[in-house]
Protein backbone atom coordinates (compact mmCIF):
# COMPACT_ATOMS: atom_id res chain seq x y z
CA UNK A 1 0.00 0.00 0.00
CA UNK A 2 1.39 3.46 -0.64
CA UNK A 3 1.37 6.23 1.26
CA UNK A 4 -2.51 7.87 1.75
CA UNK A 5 -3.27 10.93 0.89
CA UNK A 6 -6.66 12.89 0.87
CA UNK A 7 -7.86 13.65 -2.10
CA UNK A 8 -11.04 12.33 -3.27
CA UNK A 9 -12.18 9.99 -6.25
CA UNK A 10 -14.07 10.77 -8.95
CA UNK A 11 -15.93 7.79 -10.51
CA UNK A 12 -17.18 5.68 -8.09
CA UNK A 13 -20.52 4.99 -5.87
CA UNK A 14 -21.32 4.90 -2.55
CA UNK A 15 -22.68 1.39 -0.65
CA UNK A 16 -23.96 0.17 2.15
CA UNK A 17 -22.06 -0.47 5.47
CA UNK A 18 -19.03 2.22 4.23
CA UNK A 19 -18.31 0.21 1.06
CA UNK A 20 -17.69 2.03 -2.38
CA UNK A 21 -17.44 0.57 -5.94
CA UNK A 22 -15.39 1.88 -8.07
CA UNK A 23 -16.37 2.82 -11.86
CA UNK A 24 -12.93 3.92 -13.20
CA UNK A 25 -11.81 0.73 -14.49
CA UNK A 26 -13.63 -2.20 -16.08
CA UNK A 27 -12.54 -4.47 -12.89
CA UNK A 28 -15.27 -2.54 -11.21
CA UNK A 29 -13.64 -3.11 -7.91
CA UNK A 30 -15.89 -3.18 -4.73
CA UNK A 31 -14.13 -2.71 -1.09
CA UNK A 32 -14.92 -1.86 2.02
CA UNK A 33 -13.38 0.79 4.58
CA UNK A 34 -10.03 0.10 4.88
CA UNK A 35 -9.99 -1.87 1.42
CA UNK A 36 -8.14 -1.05 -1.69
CA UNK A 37 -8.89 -2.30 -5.23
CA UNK A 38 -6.85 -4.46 -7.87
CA UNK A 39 -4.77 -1.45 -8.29
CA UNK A 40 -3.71 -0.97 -4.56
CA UNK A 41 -4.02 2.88 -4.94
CA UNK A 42 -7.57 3.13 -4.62
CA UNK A 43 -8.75 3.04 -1.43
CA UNK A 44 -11.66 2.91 1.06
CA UNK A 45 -11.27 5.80 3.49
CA UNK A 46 -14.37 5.44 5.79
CA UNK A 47 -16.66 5.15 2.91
CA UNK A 48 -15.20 7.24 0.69
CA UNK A 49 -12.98 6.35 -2.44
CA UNK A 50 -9.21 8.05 -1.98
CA UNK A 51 -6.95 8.35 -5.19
CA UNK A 52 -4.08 7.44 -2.98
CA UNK A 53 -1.52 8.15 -5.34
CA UNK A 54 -2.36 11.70 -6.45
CA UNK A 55 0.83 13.93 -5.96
CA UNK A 56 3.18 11.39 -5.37
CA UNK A 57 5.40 10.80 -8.33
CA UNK A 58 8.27 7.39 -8.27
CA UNK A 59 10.08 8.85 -11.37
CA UNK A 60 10.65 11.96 -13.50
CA UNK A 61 13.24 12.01 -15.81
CA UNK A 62 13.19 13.59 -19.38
CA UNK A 63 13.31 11.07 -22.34
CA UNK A 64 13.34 10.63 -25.77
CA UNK A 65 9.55 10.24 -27.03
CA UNK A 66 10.33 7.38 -28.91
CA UNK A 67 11.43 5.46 -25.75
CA UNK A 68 7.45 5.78 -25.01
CA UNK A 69 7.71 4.69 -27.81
CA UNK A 70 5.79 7.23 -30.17
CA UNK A 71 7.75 6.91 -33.92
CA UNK A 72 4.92 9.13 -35.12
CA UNK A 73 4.70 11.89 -32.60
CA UNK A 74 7.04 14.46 -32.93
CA UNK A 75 10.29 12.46 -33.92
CA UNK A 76 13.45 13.10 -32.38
CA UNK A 77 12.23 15.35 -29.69
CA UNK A 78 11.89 14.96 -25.56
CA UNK A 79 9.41 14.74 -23.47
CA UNK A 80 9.31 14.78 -19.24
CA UNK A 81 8.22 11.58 -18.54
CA UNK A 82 6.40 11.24 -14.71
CA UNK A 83 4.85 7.90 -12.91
CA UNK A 84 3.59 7.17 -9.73
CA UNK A 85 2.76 3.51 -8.58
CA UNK A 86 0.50 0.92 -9.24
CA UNK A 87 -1.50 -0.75 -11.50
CA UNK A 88 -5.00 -2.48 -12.72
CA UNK A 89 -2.98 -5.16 -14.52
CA UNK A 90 -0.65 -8.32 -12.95
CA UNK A 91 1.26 -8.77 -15.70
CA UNK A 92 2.75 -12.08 -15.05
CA UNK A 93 6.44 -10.58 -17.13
CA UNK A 94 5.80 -6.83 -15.66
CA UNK A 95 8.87 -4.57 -16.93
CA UNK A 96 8.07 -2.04 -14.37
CA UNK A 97 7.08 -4.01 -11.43
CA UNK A 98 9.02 -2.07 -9.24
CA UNK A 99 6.86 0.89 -9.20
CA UNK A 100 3.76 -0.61 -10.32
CA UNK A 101 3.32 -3.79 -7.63
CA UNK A 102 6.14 -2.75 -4.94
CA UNK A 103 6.62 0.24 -3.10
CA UNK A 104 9.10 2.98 -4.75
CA UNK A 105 10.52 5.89 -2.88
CA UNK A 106 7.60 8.68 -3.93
CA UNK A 107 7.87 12.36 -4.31
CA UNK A 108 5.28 14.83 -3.91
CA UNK A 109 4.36 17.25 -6.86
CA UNK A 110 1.91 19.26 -7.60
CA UNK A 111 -0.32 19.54 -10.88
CA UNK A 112 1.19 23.24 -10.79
CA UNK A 113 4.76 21.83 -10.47
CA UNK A 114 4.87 19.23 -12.79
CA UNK A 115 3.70 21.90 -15.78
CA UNK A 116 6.43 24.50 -14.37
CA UNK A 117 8.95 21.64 -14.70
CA UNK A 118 7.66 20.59 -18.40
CA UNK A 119 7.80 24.72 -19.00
CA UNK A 120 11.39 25.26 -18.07
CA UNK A 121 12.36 21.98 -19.99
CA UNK A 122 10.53 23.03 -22.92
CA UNK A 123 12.34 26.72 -22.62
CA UNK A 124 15.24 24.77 -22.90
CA UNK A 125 15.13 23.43 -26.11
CA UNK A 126 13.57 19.81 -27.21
CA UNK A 127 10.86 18.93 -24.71
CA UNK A 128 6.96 19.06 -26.01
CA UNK A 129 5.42 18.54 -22.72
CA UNK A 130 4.57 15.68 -20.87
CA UNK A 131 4.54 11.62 -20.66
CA UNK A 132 2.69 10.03 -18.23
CA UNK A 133 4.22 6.60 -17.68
CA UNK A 134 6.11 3.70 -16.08
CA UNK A 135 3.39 2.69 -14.00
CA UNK A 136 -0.15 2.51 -15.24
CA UNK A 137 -1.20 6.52 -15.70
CA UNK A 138 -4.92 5.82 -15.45
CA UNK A 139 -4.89 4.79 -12.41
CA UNK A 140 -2.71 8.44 -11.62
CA UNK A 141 -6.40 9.22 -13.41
CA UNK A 142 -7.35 12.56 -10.88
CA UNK A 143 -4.10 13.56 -10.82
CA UNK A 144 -3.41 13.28 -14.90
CA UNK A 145 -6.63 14.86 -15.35
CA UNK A 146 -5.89 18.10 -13.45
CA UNK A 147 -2.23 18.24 -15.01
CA UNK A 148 -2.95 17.58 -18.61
CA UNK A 149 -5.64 20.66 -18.50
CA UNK A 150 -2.75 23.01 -17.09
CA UNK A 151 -0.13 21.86 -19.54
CA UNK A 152 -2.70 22.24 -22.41
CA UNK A 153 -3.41 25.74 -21.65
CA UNK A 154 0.42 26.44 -21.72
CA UNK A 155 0.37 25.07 -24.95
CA UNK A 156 2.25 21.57 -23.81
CA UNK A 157 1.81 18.09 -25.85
CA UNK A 158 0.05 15.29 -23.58
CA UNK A 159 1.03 11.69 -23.90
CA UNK A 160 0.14 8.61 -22.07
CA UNK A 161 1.67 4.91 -21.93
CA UNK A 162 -0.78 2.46 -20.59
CA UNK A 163 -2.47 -0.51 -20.78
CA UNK A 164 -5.64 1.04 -22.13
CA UNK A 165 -7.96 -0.45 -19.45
CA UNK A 166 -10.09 2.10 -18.37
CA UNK A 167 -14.25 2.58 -19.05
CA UNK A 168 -15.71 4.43 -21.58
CA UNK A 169 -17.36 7.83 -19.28
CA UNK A 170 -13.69 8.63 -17.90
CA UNK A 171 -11.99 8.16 -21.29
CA UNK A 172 -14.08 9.97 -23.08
CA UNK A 173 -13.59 12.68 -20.00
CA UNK A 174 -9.73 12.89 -20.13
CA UNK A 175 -9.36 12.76 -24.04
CA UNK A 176 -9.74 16.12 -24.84
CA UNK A 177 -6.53 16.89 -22.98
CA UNK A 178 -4.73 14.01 -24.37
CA UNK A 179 -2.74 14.40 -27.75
CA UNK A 180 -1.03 11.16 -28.56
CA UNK A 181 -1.36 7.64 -27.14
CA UNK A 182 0.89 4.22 -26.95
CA UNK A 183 -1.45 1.73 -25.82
CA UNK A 184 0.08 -1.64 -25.06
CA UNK A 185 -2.59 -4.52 -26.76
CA UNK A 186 -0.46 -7.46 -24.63
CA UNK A 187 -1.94 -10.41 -26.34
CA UNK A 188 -5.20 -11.21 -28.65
CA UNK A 189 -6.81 -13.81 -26.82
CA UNK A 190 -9.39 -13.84 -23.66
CA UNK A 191 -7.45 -16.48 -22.48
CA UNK A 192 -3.89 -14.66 -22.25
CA UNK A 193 -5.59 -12.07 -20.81
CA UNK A 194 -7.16 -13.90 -18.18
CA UNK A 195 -4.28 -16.15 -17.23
CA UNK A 196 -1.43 -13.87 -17.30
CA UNK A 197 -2.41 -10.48 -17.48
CA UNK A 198 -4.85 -11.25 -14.96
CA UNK A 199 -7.54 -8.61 -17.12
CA UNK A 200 -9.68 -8.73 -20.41
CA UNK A 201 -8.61 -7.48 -23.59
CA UNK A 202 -12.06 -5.88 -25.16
CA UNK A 203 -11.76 -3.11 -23.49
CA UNK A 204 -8.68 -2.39 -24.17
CA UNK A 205 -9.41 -2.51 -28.05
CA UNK A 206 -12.00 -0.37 -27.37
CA UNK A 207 -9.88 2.16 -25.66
CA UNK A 208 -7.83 2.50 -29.07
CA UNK A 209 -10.69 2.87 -31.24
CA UNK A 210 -12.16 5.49 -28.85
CA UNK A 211 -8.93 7.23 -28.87
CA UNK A 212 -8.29 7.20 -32.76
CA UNK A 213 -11.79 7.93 -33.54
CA UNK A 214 -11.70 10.93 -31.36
CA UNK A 215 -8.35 12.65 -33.03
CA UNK A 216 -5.83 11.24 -30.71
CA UNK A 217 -2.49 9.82 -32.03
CA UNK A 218 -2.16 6.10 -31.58
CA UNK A 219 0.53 3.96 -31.52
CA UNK A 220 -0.03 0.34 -30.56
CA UNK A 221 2.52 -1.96 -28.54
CA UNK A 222 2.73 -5.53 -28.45
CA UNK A 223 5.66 -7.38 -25.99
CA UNK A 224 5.60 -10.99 -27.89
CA UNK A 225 6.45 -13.63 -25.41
CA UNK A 226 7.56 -17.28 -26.53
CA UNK A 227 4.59 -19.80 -27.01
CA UNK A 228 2.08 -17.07 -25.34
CA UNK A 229 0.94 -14.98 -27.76
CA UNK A 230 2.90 -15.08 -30.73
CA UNK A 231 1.23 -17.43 -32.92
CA UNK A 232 0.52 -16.92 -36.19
CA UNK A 233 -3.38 -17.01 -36.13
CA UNK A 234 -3.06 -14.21 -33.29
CA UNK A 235 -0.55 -11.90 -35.04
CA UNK A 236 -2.92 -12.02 -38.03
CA UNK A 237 -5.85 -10.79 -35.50
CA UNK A 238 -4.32 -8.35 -34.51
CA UNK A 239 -2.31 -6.97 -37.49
CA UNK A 240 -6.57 -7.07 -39.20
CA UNK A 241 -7.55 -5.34 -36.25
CA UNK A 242 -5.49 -2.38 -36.51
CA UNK A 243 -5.88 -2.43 -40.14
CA UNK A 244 -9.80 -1.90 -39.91
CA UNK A 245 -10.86 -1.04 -36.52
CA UNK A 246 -7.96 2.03 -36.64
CA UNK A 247 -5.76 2.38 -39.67
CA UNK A 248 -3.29 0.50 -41.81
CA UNK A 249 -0.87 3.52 -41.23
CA UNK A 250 -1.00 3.55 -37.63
CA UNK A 251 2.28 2.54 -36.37
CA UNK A 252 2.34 -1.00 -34.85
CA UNK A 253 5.56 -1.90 -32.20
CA UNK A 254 6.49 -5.61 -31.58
CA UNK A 255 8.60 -5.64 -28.27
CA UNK A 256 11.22 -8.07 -27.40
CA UNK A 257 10.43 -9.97 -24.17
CA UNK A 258 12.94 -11.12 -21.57
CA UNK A 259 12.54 -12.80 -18.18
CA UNK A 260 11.22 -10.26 -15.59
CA UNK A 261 9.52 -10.71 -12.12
CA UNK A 262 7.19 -13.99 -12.07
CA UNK A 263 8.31 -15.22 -15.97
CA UNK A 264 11.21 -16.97 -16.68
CA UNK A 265 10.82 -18.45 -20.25
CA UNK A 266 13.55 -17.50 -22.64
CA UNK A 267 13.79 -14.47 -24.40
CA UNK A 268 12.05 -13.58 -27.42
CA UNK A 269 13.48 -15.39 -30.79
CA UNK A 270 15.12 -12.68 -33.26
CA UNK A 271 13.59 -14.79 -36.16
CA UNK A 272 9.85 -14.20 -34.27
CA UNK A 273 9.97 -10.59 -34.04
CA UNK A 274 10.85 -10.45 -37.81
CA UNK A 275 7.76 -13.01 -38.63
CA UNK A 276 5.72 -10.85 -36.72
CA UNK A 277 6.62 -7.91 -38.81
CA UNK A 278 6.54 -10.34 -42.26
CA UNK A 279 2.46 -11.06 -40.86
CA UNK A 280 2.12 -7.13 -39.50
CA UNK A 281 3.32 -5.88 -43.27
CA UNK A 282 0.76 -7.54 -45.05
CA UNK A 283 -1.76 -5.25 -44.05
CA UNK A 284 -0.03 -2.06 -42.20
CA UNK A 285 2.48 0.75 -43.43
CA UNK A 286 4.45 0.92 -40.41
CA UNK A 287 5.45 -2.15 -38.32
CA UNK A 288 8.87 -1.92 -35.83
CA UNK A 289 10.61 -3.92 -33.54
CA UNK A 290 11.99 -2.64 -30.67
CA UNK A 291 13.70 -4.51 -27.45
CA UNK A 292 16.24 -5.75 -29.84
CA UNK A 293 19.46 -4.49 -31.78
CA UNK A 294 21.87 -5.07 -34.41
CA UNK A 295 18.96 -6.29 -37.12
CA UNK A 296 17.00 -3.48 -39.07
CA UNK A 297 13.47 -2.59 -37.16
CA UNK A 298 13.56 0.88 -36.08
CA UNK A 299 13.62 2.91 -38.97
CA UNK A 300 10.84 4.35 -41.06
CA UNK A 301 10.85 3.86 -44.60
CA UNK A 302 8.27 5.53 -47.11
CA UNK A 303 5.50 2.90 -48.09
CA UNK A 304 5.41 4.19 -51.72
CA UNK A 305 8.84 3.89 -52.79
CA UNK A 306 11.02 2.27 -49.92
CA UNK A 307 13.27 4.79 -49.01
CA UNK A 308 14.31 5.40 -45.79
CA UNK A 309 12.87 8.58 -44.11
CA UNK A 310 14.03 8.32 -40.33
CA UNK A 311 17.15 6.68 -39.31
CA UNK A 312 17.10 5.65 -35.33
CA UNK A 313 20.31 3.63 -34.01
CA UNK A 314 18.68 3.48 -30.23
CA UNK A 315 17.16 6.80 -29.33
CA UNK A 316 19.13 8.84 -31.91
CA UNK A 317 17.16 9.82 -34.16
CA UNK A 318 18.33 11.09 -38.12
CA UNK A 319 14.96 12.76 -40.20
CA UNK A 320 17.20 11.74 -43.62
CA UNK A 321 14.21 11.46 -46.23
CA UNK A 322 11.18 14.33 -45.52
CA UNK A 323 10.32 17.61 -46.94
CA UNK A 324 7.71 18.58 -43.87
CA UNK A 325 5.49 15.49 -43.67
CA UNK A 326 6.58 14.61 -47.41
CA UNK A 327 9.05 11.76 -49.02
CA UNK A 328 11.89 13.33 -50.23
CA UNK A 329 12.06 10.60 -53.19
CA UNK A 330 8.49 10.43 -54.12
CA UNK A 331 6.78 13.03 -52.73
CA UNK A 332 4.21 10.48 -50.79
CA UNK A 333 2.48 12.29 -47.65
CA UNK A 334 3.40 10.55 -44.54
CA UNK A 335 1.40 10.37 -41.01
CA UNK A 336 3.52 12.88 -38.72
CA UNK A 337 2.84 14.88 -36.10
CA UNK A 338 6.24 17.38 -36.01
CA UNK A 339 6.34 20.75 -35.30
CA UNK A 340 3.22 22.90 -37.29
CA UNK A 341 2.89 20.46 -40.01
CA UNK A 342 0.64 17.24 -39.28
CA UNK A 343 -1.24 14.38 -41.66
CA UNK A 344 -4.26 12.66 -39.79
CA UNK A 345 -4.21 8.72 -39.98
């Protein structure tokens, strides 16, 4: 459990006997005084529902925003990135599990700090705003809320990294404030879902259609993890899925597993992460691999005529091949948001 604090819940009901039910997440969690829900930071405080969490931040460190990663989204550029701790999901392989299932050292910060510190950065040079990330940001929900509004009134980019489990009323509430969006789609099956993610995955779709439907930038991210979810029959599901439910040139990320916290199989196969982008091609634009180096999977080339328009060798980033949002070679329009210039998806 982290450290209380006092600020009150939005999204949730009041029961009988003290208890509350919470209506942020699809879990639908229902504890009693002195409970907490799936993602520990929710909390029953004598009947009513305590964001835990809001103000207290385990990280903040500027980053590259393709380390979110957003290929997309204003390439080559920085972003702060801020997290807090915990999580809806028990992802059996968590990367972060640190911060979202232990208990990190945690700094307080206001919604008024964090944009002062995203200013200054931004005065600096590179940074576009903000990243809300390593843990799960929806469940920061009150507290991303109240600082995305701030930052977009100083004219600051919003980003989240999450798992995309969240209900429709509060997504639909915080997307106004929200300009671009990696959503992690872990696996394509109800039964990986259930068994190691310890979640569902409908919603989850849902969340990226919502988001891409309403304007927001979408990237999707998919860890593959030997023998769990990277069949073929699955990679085809979900490769169609992003095709027609969002967009073949929405930019899809496989990510290279290795062991971490309660999974031990063997890291990810080279040779699968390059059938998953064989499958992925068939039907999208822009597929990448990431996790992984020394084998091609990180640059963008244009569709139309092949060449390559972005070089990355890890976070260094080379824009080699664009006129604006244009292919040097061909003149082919290309889905980037950089700077004043922008194509939809």
């Amino acid at each position: 459990m982290v450290r209380e604090g006092s600020h009150e819940g939005v999204y949730y009901e009041k029961l009988p006997e003290g208890g509350v039910h919470c209506h942020l997440c699809p879990h639908g969690c229902r504890f009693r005084p002195g409970g907490h829900g799936k993602c520990r930071v929710r909390i029953n405080r004598d009947g009513m529902l305590i964001a835990s969490n809001y103000g207290l931040c385990s990280a903040l460190a500027m980053d590259p925003v393709e380390k979110k990663p957003l290929y997309h989204f204003y390439p080559g550029r920085d972003i702060l990135s801020a997290g807090t701790v915990g999580c809806n999901f028990h992802c059996e392989f968590c990367q972060n599990w640190g911060i979202a299932h232990g208990d990190p050292d945690l700094r307080s910060i206001t919604p008024e700090g964090m944009v002062r510190v995203a200013r200054a950065e931004a005065a600096k040079g590179d940074c576009i705003g903000i990243a809300y990330t390593y843990s799960e940001p929806l469940m920061w929900y009150e507290f991303v809320l109240d600082t995305a509004r701030l930052a977009r009134e100083e004219g600051l980019k919003n980003v989240l990294v999450t798992n995309g489990f969240i209900r429709p009323e509060p997504l639909r509430e915080l997307l106004p404030f929200v300009d671009a969006m990696n959503i992690d789609v872990k696996g394509f099956t109800g039964d990986f879902y259930r068994r190691v993610i310890h979640g569902m995955y409908e919603p989850v779709l849902k969340t990226a259609e919502t988001a891409h439907r309403e304007g927001c930038h979408v990237e999707i991210t998919t860890l593959l993890i030997p023998t769990l979810n990277d069949s073929d029959e699955e990679l085809e599901r979900l490769t169609e899925w992003v095709a027609e439910s969002l967009n073949p040139n929405v930019p899809l990320h496989f990510s290279r597993y290795f062991p971490n916290y309660k999974m031990q199989l063997a890291p990810t196969p080279i040779s699968t992460l390059q059938r998953a982008r064989d499958i992925a091609r068939r039907r999208l634009n822009y597929v990448y691999l990431g996790n992984v180096t020394g084998i091609d999977g990180s640059d963008t080339a244009c569709p139309e005529c092949g060449q390559v328009v972005i070089n990355r060798s890890g976070y260094r980033v080379r824009i080699t091949g664009l006129d604006g949002n244009r292919c040097t070679r061909c003149g082919k329009q290309m889905p980037f948001i950089a700077g004043s210039g922008s194509t939809s998806l």
